[in-house]
Protein backbone atom coordinates (compact mmCIF):
# COMPACT_ATOMS: atom_id res chain seq x y z
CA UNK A 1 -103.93 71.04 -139.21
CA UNK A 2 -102.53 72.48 -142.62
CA UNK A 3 -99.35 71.22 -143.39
CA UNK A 4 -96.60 73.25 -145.20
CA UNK A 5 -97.29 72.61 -148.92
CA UNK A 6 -93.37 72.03 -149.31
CA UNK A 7 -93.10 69.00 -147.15
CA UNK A 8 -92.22 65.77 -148.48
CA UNK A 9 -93.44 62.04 -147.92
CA UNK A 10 -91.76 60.58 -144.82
CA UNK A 11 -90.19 56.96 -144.60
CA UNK A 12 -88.67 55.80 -141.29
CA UNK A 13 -87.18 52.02 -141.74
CA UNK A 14 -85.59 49.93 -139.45
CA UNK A 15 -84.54 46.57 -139.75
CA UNK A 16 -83.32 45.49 -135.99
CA UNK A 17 -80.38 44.03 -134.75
CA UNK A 18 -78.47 45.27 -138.18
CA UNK A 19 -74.60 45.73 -137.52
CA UNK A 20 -73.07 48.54 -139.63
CA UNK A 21 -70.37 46.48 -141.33
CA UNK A 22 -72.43 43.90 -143.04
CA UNK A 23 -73.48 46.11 -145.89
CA UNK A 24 -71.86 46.28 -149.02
CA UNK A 25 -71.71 49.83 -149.51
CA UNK A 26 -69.45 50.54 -146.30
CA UNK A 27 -67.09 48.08 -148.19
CA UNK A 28 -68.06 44.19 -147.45
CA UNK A 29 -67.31 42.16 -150.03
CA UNK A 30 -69.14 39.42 -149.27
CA UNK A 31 -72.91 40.14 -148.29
CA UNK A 32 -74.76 41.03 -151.30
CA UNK A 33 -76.99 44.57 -150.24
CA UNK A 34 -77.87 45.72 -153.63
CA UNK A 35 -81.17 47.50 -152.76
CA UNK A 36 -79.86 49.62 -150.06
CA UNK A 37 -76.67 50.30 -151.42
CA UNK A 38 -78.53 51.91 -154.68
CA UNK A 39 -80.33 53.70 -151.67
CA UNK A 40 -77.12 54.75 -150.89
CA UNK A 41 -75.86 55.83 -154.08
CA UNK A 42 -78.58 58.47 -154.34
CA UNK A 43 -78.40 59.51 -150.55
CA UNK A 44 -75.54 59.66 -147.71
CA UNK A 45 -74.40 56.90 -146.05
CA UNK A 46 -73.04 57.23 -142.91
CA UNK A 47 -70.30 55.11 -142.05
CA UNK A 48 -69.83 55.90 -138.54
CA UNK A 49 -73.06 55.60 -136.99
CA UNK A 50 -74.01 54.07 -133.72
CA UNK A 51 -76.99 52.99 -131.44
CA UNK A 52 -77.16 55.08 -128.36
CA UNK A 53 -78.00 52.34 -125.77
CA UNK A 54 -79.32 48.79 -126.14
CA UNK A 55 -81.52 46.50 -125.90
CA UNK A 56 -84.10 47.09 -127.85
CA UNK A 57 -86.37 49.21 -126.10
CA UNK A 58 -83.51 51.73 -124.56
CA UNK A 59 -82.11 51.94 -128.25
CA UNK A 60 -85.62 52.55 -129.91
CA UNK A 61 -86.47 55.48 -126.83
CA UNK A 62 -82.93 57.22 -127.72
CA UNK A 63 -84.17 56.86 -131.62
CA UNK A 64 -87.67 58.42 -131.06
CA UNK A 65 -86.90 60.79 -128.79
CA UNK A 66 -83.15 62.85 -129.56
CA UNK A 67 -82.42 61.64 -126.00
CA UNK A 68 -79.50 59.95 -124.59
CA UNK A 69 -80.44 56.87 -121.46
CA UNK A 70 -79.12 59.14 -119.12
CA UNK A 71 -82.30 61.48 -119.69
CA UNK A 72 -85.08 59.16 -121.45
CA UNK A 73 -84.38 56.91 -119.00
CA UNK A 74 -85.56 54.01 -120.61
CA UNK A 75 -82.80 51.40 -118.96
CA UNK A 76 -84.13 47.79 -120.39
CA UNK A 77 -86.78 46.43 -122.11
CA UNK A 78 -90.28 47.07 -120.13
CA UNK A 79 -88.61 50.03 -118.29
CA UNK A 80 -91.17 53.14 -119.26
CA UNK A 81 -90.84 56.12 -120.94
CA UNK A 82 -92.47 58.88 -119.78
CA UNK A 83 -94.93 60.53 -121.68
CA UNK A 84 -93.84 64.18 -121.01
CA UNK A 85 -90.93 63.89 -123.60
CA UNK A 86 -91.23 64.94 -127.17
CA UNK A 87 -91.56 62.10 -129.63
CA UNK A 88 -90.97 61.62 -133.88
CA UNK A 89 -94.89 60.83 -133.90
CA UNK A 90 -95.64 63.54 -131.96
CA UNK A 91 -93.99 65.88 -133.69
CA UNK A 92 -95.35 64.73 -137.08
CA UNK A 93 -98.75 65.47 -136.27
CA UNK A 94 -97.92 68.72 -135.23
CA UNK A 95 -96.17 69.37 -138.59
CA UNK A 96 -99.87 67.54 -140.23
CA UNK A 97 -98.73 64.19 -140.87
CA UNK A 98 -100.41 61.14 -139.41
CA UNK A 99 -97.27 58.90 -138.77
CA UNK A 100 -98.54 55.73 -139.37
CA UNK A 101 -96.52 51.60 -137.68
CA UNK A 102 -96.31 48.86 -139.24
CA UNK A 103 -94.18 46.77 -137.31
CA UNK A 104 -93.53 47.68 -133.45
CA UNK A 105 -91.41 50.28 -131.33
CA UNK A 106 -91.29 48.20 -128.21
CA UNK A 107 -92.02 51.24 -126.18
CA UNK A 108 -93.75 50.72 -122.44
CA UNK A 109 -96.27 53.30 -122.11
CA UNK A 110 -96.13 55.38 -118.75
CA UNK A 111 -97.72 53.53 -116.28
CA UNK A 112 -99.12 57.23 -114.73
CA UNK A 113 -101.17 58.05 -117.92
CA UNK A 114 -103.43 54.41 -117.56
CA UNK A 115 -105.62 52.59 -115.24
CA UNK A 116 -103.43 49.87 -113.02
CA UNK A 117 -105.32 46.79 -115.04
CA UNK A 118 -104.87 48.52 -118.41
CA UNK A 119 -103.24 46.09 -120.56
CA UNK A 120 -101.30 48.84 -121.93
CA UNK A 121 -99.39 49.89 -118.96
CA UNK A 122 -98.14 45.99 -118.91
CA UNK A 123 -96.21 45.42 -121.95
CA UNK A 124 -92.63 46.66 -123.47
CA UNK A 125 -94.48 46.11 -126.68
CA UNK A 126 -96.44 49.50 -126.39
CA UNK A 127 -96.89 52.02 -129.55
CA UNK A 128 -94.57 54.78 -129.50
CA UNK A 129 -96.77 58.08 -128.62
CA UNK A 130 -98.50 59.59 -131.53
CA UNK A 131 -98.71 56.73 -133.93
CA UNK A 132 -101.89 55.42 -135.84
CA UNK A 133 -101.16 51.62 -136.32
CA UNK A 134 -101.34 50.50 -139.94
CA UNK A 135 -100.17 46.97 -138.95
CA UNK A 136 -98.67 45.53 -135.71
CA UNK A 137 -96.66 42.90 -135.35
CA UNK A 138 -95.29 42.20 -132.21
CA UNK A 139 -92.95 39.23 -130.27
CA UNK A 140 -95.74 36.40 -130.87
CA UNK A 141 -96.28 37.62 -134.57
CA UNK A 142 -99.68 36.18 -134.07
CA UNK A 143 -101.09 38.06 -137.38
CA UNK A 144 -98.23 36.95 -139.65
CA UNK A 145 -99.00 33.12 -138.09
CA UNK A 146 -102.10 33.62 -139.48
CA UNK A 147 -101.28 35.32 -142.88
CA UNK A 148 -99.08 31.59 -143.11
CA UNK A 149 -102.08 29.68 -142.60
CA UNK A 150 -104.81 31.56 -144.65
CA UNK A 151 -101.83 30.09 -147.21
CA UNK A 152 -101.85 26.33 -146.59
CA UNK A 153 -98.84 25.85 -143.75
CA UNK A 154 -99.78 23.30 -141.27
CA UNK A 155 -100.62 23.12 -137.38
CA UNK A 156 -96.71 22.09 -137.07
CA UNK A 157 -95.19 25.03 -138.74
CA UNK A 158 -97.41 27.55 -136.89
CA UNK A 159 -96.37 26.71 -133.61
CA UNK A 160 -93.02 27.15 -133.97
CA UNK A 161 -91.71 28.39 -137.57
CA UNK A 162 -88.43 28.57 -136.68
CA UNK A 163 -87.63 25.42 -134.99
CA UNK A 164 -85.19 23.23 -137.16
CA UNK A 165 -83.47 20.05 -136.60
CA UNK A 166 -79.60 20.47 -136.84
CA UNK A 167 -77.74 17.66 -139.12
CA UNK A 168 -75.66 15.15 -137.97
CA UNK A 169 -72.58 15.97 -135.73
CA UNK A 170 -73.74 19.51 -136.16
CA UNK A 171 -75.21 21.74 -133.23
CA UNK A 172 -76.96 24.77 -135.14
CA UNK A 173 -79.27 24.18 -138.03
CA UNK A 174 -78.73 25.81 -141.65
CA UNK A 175 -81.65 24.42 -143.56
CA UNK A 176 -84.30 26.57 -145.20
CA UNK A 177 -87.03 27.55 -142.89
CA UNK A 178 -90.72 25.88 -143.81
CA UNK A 179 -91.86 29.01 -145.29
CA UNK A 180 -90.91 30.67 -148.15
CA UNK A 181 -89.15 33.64 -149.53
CA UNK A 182 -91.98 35.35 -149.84
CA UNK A 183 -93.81 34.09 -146.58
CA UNK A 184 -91.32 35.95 -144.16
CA UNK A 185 -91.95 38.77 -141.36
CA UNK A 186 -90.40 41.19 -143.91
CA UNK A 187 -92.66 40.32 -146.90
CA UNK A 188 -95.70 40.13 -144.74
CA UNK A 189 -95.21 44.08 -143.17
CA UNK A 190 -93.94 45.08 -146.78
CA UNK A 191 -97.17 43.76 -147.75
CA UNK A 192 -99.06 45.56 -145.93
CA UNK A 193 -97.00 48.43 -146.30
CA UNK A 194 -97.89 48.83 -149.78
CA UNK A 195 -101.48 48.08 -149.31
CA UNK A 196 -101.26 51.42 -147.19
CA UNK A 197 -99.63 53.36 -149.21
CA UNK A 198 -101.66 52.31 -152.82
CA UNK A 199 -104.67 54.02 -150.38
CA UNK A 200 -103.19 57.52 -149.84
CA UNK A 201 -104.32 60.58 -151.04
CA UNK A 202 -101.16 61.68 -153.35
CA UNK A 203 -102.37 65.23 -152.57
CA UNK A 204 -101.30 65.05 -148.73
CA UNK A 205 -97.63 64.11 -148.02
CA UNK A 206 -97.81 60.96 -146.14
CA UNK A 207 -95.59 59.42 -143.26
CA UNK A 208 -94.75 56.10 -142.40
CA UNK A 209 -92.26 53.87 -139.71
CA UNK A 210 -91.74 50.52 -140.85
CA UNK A 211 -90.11 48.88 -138.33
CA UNK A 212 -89.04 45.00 -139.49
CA UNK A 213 -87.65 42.39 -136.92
CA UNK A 214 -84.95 41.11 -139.10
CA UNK A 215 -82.37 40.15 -139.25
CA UNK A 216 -82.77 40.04 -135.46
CA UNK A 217 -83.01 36.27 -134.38
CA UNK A 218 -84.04 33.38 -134.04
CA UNK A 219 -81.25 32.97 -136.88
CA UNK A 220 -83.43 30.63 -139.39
CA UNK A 221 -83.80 31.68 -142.94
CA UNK A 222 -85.99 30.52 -146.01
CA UNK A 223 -84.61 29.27 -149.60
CA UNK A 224 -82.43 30.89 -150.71
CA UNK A 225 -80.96 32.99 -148.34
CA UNK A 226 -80.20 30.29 -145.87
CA UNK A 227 -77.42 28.52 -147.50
CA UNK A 228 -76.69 31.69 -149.71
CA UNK A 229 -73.21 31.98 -147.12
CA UNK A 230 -71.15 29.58 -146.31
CA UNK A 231 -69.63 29.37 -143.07
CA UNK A 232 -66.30 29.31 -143.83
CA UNK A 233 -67.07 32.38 -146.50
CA UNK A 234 -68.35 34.96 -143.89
CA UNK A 235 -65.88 37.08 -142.45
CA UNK A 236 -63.80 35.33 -139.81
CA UNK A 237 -64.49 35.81 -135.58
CA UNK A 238 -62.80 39.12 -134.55
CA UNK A 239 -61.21 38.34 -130.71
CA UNK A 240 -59.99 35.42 -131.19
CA UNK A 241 -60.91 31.35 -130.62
CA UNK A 242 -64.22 30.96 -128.54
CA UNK A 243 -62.36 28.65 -125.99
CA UNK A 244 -59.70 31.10 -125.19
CA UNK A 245 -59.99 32.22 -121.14
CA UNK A 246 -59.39 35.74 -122.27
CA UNK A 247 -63.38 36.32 -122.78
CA UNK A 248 -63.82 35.52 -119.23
CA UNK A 249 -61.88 37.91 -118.22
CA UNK A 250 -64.07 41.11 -117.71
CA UNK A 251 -67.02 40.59 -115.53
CA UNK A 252 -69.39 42.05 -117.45
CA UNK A 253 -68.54 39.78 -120.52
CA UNK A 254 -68.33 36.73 -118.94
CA UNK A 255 -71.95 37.37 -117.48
CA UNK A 256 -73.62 37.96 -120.95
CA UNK A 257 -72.23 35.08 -122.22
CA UNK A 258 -73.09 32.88 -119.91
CA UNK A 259 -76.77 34.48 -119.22
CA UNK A 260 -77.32 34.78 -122.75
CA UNK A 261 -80.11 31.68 -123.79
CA UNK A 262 -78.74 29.78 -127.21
CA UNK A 263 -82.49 29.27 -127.70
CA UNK A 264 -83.07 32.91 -128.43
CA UNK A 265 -81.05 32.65 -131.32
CA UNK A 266 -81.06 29.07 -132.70
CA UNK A 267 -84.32 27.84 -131.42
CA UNK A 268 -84.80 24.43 -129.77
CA UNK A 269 -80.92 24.70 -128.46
CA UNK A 270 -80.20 24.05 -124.88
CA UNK A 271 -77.49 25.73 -122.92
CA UNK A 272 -76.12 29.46 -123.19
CA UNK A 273 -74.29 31.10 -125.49
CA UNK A 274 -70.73 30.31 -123.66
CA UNK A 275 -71.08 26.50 -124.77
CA UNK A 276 -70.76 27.86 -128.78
CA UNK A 277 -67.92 26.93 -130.70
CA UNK A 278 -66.07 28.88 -133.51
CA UNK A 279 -67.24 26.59 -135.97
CA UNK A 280 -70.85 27.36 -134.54
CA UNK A 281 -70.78 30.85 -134.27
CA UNK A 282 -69.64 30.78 -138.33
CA UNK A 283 -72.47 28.92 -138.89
CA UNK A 284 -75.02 31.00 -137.30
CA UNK A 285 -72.99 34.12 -138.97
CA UNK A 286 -73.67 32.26 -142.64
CA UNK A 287 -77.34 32.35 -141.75
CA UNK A 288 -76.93 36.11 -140.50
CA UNK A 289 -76.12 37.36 -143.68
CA UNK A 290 -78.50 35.54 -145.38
CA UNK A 291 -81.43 37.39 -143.30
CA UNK A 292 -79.40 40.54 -144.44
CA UNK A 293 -80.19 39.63 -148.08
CA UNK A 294 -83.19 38.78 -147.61
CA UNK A 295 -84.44 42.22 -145.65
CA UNK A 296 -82.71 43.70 -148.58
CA UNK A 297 -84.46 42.41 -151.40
CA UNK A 298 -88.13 42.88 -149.63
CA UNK A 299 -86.84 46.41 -149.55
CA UNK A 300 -86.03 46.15 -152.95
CA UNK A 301 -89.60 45.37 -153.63
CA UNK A 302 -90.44 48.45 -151.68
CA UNK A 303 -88.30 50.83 -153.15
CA UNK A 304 -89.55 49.52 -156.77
CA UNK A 305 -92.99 50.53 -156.00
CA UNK A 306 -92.58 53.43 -155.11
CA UNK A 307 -90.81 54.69 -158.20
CA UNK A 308 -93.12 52.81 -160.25
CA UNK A 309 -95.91 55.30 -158.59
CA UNK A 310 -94.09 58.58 -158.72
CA UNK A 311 -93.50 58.77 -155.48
CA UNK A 312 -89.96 58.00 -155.04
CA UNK A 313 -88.59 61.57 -155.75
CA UNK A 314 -90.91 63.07 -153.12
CA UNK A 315 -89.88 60.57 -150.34
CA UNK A 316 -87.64 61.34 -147.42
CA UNK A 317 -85.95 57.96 -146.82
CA UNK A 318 -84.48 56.86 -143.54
CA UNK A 319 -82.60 53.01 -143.35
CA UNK A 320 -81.04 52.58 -140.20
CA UNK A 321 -81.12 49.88 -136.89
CA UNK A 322 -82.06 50.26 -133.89
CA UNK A 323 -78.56 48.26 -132.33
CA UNK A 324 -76.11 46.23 -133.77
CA UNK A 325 -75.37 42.34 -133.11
CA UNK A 326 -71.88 40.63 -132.03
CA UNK A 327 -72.38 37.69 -133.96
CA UNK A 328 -69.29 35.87 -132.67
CA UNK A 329 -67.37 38.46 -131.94
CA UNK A 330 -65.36 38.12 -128.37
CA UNK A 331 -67.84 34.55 -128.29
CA UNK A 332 -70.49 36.96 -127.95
CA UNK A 333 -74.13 36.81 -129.59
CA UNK A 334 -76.85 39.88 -129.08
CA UNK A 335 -76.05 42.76 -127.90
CA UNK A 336 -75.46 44.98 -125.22
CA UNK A 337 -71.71 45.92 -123.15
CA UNK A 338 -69.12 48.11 -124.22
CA UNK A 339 -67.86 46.51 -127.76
CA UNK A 340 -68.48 48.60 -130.63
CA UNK A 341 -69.93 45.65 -132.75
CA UNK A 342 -73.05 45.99 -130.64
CA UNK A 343 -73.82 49.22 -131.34
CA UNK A 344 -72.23 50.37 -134.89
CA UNK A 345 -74.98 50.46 -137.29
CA UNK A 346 -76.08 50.97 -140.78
CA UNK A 347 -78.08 54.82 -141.28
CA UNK A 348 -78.54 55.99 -145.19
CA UNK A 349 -80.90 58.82 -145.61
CA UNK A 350 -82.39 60.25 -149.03
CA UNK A 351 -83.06 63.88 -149.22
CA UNK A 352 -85.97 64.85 -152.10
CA UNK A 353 -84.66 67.13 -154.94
CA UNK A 354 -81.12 66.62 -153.53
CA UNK A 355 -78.59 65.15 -155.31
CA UNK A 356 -76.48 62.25 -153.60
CA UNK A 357 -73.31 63.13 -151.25
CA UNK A 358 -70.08 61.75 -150.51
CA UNK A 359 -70.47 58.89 -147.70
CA UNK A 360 -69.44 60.05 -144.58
CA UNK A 361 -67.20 59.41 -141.66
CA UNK A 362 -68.68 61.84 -139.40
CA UNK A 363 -69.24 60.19 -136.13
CA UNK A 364 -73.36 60.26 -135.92
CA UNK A 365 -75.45 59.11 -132.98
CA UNK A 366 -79.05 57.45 -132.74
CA UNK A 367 -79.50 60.66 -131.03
CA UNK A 368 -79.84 62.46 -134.18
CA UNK A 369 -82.52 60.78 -135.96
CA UNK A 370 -85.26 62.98 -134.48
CA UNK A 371 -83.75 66.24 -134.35
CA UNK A 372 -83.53 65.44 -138.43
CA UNK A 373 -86.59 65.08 -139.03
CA UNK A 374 -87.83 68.41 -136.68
CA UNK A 375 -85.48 70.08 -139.14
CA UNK A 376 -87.28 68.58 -142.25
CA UNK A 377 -90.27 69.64 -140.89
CA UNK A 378 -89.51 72.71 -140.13
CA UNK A 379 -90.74 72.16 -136.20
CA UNK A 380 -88.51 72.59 -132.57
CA UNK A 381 -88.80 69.93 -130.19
CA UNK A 382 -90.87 70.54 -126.71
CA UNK A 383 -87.98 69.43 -124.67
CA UNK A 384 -84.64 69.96 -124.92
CA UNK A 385 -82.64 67.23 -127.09
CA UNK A 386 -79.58 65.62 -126.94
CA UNK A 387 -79.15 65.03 -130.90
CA UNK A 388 -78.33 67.66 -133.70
CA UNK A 389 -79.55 67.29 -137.62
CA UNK A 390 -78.06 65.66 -140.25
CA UNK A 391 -79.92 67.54 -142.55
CA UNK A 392 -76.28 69.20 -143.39
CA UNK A 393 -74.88 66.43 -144.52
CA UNK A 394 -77.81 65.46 -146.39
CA UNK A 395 -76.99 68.74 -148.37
CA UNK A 396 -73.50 68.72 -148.84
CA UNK A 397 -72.58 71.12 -146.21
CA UNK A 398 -70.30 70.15 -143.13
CA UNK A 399 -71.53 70.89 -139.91
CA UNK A 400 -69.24 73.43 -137.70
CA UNK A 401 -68.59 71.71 -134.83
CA UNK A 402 -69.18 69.10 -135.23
CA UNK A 403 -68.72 65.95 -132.26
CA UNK A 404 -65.35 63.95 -132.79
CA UNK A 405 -66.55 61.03 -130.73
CA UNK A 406 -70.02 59.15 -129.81
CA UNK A 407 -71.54 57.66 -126.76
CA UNK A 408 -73.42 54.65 -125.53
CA UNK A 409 -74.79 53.29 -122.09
CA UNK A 410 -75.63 50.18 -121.33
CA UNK A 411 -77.95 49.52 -117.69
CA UNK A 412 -77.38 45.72 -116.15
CA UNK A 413 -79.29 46.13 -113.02
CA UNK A 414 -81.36 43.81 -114.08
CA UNK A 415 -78.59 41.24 -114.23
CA UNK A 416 -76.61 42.44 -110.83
CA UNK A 417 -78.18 38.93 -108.98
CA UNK A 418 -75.75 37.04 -111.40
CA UNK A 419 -72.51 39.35 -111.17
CA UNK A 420 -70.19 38.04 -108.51
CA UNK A 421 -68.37 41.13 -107.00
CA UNK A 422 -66.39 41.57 -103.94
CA UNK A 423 -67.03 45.09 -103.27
CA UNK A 424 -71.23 46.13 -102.00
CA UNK A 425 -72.37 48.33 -104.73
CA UNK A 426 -76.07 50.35 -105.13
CA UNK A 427 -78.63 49.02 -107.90
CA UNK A 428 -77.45 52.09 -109.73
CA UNK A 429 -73.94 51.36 -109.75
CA UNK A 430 -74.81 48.31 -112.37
CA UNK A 431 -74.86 50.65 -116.02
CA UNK A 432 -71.66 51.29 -118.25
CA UNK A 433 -71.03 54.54 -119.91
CA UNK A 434 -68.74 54.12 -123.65
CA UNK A 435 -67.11 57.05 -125.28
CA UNK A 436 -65.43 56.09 -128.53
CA UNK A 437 -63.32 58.82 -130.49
CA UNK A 438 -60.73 57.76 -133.02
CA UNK A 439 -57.83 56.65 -131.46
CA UNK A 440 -59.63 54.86 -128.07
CA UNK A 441 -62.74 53.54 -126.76
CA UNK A 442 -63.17 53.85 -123.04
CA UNK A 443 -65.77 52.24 -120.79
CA UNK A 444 -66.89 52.94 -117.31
CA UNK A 445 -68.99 51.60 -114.69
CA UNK A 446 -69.20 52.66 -110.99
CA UNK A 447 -69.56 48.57 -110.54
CA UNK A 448 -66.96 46.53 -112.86
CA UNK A 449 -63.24 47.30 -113.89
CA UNK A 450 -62.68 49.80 -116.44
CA UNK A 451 -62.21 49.50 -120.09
CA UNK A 452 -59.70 51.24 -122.80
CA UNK A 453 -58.81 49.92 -126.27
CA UNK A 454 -56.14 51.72 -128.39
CA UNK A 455 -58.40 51.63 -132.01
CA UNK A 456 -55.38 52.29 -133.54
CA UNK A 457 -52.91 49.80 -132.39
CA UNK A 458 -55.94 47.34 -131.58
CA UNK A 459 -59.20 48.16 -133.88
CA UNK A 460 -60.29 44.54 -133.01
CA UNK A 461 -60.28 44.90 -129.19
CA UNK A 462 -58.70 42.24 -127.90
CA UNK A 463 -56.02 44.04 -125.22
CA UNK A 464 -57.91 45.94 -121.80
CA UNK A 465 -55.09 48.58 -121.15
CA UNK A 466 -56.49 49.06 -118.49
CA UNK A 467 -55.08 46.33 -117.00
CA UNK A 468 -51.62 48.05 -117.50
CA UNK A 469 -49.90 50.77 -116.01
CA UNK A 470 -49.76 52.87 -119.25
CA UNK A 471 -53.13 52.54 -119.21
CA UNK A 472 -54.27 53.76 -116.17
CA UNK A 473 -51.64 56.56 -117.09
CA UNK A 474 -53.76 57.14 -120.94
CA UNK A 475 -57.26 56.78 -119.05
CA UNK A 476 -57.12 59.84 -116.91
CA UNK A 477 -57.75 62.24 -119.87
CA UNK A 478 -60.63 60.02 -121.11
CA UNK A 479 -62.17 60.04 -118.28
CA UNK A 480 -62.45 64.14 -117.96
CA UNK A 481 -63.55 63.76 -121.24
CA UNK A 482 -66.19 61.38 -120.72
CA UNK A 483 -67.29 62.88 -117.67
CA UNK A 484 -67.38 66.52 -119.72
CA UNK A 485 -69.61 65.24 -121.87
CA UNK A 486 -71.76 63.36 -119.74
CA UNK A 487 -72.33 67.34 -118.32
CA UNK A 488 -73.38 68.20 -121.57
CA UNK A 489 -75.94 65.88 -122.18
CA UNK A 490 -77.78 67.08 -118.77
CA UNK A 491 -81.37 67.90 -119.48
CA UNK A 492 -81.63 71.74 -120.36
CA UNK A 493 -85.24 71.91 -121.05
CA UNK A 494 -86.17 74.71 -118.68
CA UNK A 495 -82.21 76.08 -117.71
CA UNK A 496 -82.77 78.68 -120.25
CA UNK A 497 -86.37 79.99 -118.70
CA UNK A 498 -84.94 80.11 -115.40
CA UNK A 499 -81.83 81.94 -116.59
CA UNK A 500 -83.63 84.33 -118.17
CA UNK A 501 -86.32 84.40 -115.15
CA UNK A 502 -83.20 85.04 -112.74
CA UNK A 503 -81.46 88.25 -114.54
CA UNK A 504 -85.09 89.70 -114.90
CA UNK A 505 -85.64 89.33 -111.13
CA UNK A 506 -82.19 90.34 -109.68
């Protein structure tokens, strides 16, 4: 296919697991983001930008697709998408592009479209639809393990990279990692990265996703970036002291703290998340921020070479995540729930030829990363989409109409063995639907207790109204909200046909 001559180079990063306020742009004064806040400074940032769903896999499906859970479907990680919808990739190559991974989308291919023994139709680690794959890099990082040892590291460090003795009287580990600064996951898929692009035709507009793991755990860091924080200079816990009975309280937090495996994050600890401490959730927060920096300056190496080429001013650029992380918050690690720490994110995108914008407020979705880029390139989408472009922004125009609050879900059926209700509820009764405007956030499930914070009165979230009569009183008007725009999100894709079929035909 031809592509339209005026259609720029594409750049699609993630860094996963990325919560919106630890960037220095949006106005944290303590983790140093230099690269992407220069990124920043000739873009938009968006300040008020959230993941759709989580984990991984549901986030990444709303990403790729403009669809919210409710009509992807994509509920946890290894759930399928199906491969009728309309896709980033796929839409690139119809607009001539040949979108091109390094990294992963943790995307489960639909199990209808491959033999039953196909490996591919048993994996959440599938390729997104319409990718070629420049470099993969999946859970067991098998071909970075072997980058390490084509460099010297031993038997020992391969097997386990990030497993670290903690010091004395200390449970979680802030040494450096055995590996160095330039040895990471990051450096390794920048690395090839740039191998990629030094190969391109500059005569052909070229589009890549590079999607990196950090600063998603296991929290371990090399020199210098692991003791670059100190643990008592991180921002403090927001909810108050891990011990306090108060994050027990809801059933759906008590069960992801207590289900949640310490191991994932701090490998080579025993017990769940619950057993944490302040003092160790600071520590593991210290380390946090050091992955931060050190995503940031591998993108710094990034963004070098390609203005060192010529093909900086040419290059749509999108930064973004696909979910946030709690990181201590409410004595919660990961993600997932109804707290807006999992799912506030960073998103900065660079327009070519257009001058940088005002940061914004507006209240943006994961939703709308797709229907962007089918405005860029100049395409509609084959299904309907729940998203709506940014390109405005991007321009310095402000949309009409635009949404003055964002939603999330977040599916638990897979936990519903562990929840301990007294009421019988369906399978489908287990998922959580969060609409957050500016003055409340308010979550509901068919299974648990409701949720409503006042953001104004209580930004950090520490007071359920719900469990007061006033707030039963507030939640009746969020809840016609919620449920108005759940109605609105419902699948159009073929309403319009039939509409149109109908009046023709009496």
């Amino acid at each position: 296919m031809k592509m339209k001559q005026d259609l720029p180079n594409i750049l699609f990063i993630t860094a996963d697991q990325w919560r919106g306020d630890t960037v220095a742009y949006a106005g944290n004064k303590i983790v140093k983001t230099q690269n992407i806040d220069s990124l920043a400074a000739e873009g938009v940032a968006f300040l008020q930008h959230y993941a759709a769903a989580a984990p991984c896999s549901p986030a990444r499906a709303a990403m790729y697709t403009g669809l919210y859970q409710m009509n992807n479907r994509v509920t946890t990680n290894g759930t399928p998408l199906a491969g009728s919808f309309d896709n980033m990739a796929r839409a690139a190559r119809r607009a001539g592009y040949t979108p091109t991974l390094f990294g992963y989308t943790d995307i489960a291919a639909d199990p209808r479209e491959h033999a039953p023994n196909d490996p591919a139709a048993r994996t959440y680690e599938g390729v997104l639809p319409g990718f070629d794959v420049g470099q993969s890099l999946f859970e067991n990082a098998a071909p970075w393990k072997n980058w390490l040892r084509k460099r010297g590291h031993t038997l020992a460090t391969l097997k386990d990279p990030y497993l670290l003795p903690p010091p004395d009287g200390e449970v979680v580990p802030t040494s450096a990692a055995a590996f160095g600064e330039e040895e990471t996951q990051t450096a390794y898929l920048a690395g090839r990265f740039l191998d990629w692009f030094d190969e391109q035709c500059t005569e052909r507009p070229w589009f890549a996703h590079l999607s990196l793991i950090h600063p998603h755990p296991p929290f371990v860091a090399p020199a210098p970036f692991n003791d670059m924080y100190a643990p008592d200079a991180v921002p403090p816990l927001k909810g108050g002291d891990a011990a306090d009975e108060v994050f027990d309280r809801h059933p759906l937090v008590k069960l992801l703290r207590e289900q949640s495996d310490a191991s994932s994050f701090v490998p080579g600890i025993e017990g769940s998340v619950a057993e944490f401490s302040a003092h160790d959730f600071q520590r593991i927060k210290g380390v946090y921020y050091g992955l931060i920096s050190e995503v940031d300056a591998q993108l710094g190496h990034i963004f070098d070479h390609l203005k060192a080429s010529g093909a900086w001013e040419n290059t749509f650029i999108v930064f973004t995540s696909d979910h946030g992380e709690m990181m201590g918050d409410h004595a919660m690690l990961g993600k997932g729930g109804f707290y807006p720490q999992s799912q506030h994110v960073p998103l900065i995108m660079k327009l070519p030829y257009c001058g940088p914008q005002p940061a914004t407020h507006a209240k943006t979705s994961a939703v709308d990363l797709f229907p962007t880029l089918l405005d860029l390139m100049q395409l509609t989408p084959e299904n309907d989409v729940n998203g709506q472009s940014l390109l405005p922004f991007l321009k310095g125009e402000k949309p009409e109409n635009w949404r003055d609050s964002v939603i999330w879900e977040f599916d638990f059926r897979h936990l519903q063995q562990n929840l301990q209700l007294e009421k019988c509820v369906l399978p489908e009764d287990h998922q959580l639907m969060v609409r957050m405007c500016d003055n409340h956030l308010f979550a509901y499930s068919p299974s648990l207790p409701p949720v409503l914070f006042d953001l104004q009165a209580d930004p950090d979230c520490c007071r359920n109204l719900w469990e007061t009569e006033d707030g039963k009183r507030m939640a009746s008007p969020l809840l016609q909200s919620m449920l108005q725009e759940r109605m609105r999100a419902a699948n159009d894709t073929l309403v319009s046909q039939n509409v149109l079929f109908n009046n023709a035909n009496g």
